[in-house]
C-alpha atoms as a PDB file:
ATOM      1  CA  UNK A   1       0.000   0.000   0.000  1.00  0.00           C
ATOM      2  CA  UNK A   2       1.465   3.380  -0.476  1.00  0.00           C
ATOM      3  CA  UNK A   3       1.140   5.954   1.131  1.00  0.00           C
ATOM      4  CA  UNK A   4      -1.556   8.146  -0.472  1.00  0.00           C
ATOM      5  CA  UNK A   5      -3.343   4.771  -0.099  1.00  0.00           C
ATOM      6  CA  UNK A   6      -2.869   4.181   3.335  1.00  0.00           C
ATOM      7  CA  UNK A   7      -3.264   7.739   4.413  1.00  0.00           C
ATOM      8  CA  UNK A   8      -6.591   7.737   2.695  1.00  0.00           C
ATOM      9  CA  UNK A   9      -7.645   4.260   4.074  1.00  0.00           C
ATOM     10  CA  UNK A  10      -7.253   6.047   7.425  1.00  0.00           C
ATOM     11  CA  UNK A  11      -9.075   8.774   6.759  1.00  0.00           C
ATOM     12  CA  UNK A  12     -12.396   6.747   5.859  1.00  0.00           C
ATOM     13  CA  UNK A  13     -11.795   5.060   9.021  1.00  0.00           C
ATOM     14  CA  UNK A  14     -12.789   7.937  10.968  1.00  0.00           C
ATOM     15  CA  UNK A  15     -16.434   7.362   9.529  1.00  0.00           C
ATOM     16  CA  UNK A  16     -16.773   4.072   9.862  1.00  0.00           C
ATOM     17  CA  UNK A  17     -19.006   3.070  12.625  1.00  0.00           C
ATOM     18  CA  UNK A  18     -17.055   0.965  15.936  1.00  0.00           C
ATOM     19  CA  UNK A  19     -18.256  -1.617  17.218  1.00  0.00           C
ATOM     20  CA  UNK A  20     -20.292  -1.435  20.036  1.00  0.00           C
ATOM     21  CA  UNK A  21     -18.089  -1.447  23.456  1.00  0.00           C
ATOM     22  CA  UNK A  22     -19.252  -3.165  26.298  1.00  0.00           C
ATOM     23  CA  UNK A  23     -18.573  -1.813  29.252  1.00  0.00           C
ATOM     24  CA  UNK A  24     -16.971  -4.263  32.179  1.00  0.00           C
ATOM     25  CA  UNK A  25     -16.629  -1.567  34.886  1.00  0.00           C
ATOM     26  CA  UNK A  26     -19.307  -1.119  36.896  1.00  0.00           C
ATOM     27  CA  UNK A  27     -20.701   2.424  37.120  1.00  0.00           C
ATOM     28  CA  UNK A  28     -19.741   5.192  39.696  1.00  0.00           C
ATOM     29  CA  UNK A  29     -21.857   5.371  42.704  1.00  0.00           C
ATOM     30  CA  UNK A  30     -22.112   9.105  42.551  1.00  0.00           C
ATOM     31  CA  UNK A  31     -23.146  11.441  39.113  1.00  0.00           C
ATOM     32  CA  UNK A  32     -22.631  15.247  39.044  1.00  0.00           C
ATOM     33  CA  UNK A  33     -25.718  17.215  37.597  1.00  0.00           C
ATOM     34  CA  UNK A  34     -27.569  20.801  38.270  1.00  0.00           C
ATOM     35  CA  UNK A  35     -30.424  21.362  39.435  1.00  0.00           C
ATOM     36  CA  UNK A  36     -32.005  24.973  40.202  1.00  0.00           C
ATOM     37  CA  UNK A  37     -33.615  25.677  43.862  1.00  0.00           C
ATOM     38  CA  UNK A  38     -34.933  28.962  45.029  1.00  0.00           C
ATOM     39  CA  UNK A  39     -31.753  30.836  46.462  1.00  0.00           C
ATOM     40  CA  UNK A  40     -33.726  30.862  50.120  1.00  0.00           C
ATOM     41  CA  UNK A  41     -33.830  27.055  50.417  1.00  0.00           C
ATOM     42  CA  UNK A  42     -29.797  26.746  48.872  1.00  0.00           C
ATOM     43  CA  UNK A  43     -28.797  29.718  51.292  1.00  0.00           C
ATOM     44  CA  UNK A  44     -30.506  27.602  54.236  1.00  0.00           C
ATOM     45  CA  UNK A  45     -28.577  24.260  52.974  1.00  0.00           C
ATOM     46  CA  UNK A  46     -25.686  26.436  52.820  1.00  0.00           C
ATOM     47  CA  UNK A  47     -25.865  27.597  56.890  1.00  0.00           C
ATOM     48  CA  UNK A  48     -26.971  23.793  58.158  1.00  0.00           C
ATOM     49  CA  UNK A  49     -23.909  22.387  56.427  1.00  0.00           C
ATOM     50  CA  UNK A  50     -21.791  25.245  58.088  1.00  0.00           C
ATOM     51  CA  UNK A  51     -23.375  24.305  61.315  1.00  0.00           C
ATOM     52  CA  UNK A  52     -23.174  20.530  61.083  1.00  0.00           C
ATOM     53  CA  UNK A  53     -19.789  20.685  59.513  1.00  0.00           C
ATOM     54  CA  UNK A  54     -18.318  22.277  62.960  1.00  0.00           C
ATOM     55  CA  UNK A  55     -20.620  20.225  64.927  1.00  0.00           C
ATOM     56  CA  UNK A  56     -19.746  16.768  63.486  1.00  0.00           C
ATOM     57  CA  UNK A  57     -16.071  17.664  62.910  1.00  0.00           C
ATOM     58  CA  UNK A  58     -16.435  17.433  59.026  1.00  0.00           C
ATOM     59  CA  UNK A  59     -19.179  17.581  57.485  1.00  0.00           C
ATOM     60  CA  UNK A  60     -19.669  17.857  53.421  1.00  0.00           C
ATOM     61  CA  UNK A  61     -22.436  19.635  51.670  1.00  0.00           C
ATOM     62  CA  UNK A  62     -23.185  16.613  48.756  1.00  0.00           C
ATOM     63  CA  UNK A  63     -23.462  14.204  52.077  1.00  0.00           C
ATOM     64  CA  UNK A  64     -26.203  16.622  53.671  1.00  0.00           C
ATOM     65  CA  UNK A  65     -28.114  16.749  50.883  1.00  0.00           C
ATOM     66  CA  UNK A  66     -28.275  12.850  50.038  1.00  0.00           C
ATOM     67  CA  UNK A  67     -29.346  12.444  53.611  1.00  0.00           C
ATOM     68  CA  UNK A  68     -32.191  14.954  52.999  1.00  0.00           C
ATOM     69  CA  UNK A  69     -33.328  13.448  50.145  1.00  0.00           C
ATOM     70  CA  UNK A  70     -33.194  10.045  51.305  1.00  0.00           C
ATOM     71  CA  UNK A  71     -35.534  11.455  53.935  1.00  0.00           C
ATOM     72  CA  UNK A  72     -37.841  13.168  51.734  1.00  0.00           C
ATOM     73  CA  UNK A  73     -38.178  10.335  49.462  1.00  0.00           C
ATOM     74  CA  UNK A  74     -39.156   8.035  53.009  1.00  0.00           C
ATOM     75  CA  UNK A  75     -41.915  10.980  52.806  1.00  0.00           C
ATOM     76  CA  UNK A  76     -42.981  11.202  49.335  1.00  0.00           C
ATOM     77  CA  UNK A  77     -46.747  10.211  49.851  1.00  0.00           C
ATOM     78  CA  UNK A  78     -46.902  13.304  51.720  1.00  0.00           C
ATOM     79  CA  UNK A  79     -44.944  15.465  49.246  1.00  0.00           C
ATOM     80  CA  UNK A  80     -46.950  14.644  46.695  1.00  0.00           C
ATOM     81  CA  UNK A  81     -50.150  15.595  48.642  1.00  0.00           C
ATOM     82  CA  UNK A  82     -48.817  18.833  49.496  1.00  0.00           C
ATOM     83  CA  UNK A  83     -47.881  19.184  45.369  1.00  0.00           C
ATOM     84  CA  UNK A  84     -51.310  18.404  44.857  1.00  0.00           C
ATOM     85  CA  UNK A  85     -52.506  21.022  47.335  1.00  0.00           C
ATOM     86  CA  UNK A  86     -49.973  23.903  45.878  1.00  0.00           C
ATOM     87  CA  UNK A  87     -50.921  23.121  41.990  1.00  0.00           C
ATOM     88  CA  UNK A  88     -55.017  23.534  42.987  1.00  0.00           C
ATOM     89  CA  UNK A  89     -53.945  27.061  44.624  1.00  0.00           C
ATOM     90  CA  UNK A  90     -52.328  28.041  42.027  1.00  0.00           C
ATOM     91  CA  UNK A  91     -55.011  26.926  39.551  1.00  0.00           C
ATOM     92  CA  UNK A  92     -58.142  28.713  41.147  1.00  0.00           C
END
């Protein structure tokens, strides 16, 4: 093969399709994403975490809020009542 041949044969590789990869490694526990809260309710996450932090002796802010949501989601029958309630305010 010469060279313009073999240059060009990897070329139209780039466009080829790969194979499918499977992945072996299992995936990571935790996932970085955004989500957008009212700057009352992130300001009051923000002064528990201070608080806890010094009162626990280390304390970070990604633990606090699992642990909140793992208890909100223990209460999620209610939550959802309450959504309930706030949309049909909202709506009359």
């Amino acid at each position: 093969m010469t060279n313009q041949q073999d240059r060009a044969a990897r070329l139209a590789a780039r466009f080829q399709d790969s194979p499918a990869t499977v992945r072996d490694e299992p995936r990571a526990p935790h996932v970085r994403r955004t989500y957008y809260i009212r700057r009352d309710i992130a300001d009051r996450l923000d002064e528990e975490q201070r608080r806890l932090n010094y009162e626990l002796g280390g304390l970070a802010k990604s633990h606090l809020l699992q642990m909140l949501l793992v208890a909100g989601f223990d209460h999620l029958p209610e939550i959802v009542t309450n959504l309930k309630k706030d949309r049909n305010i909202l709506n009359s």
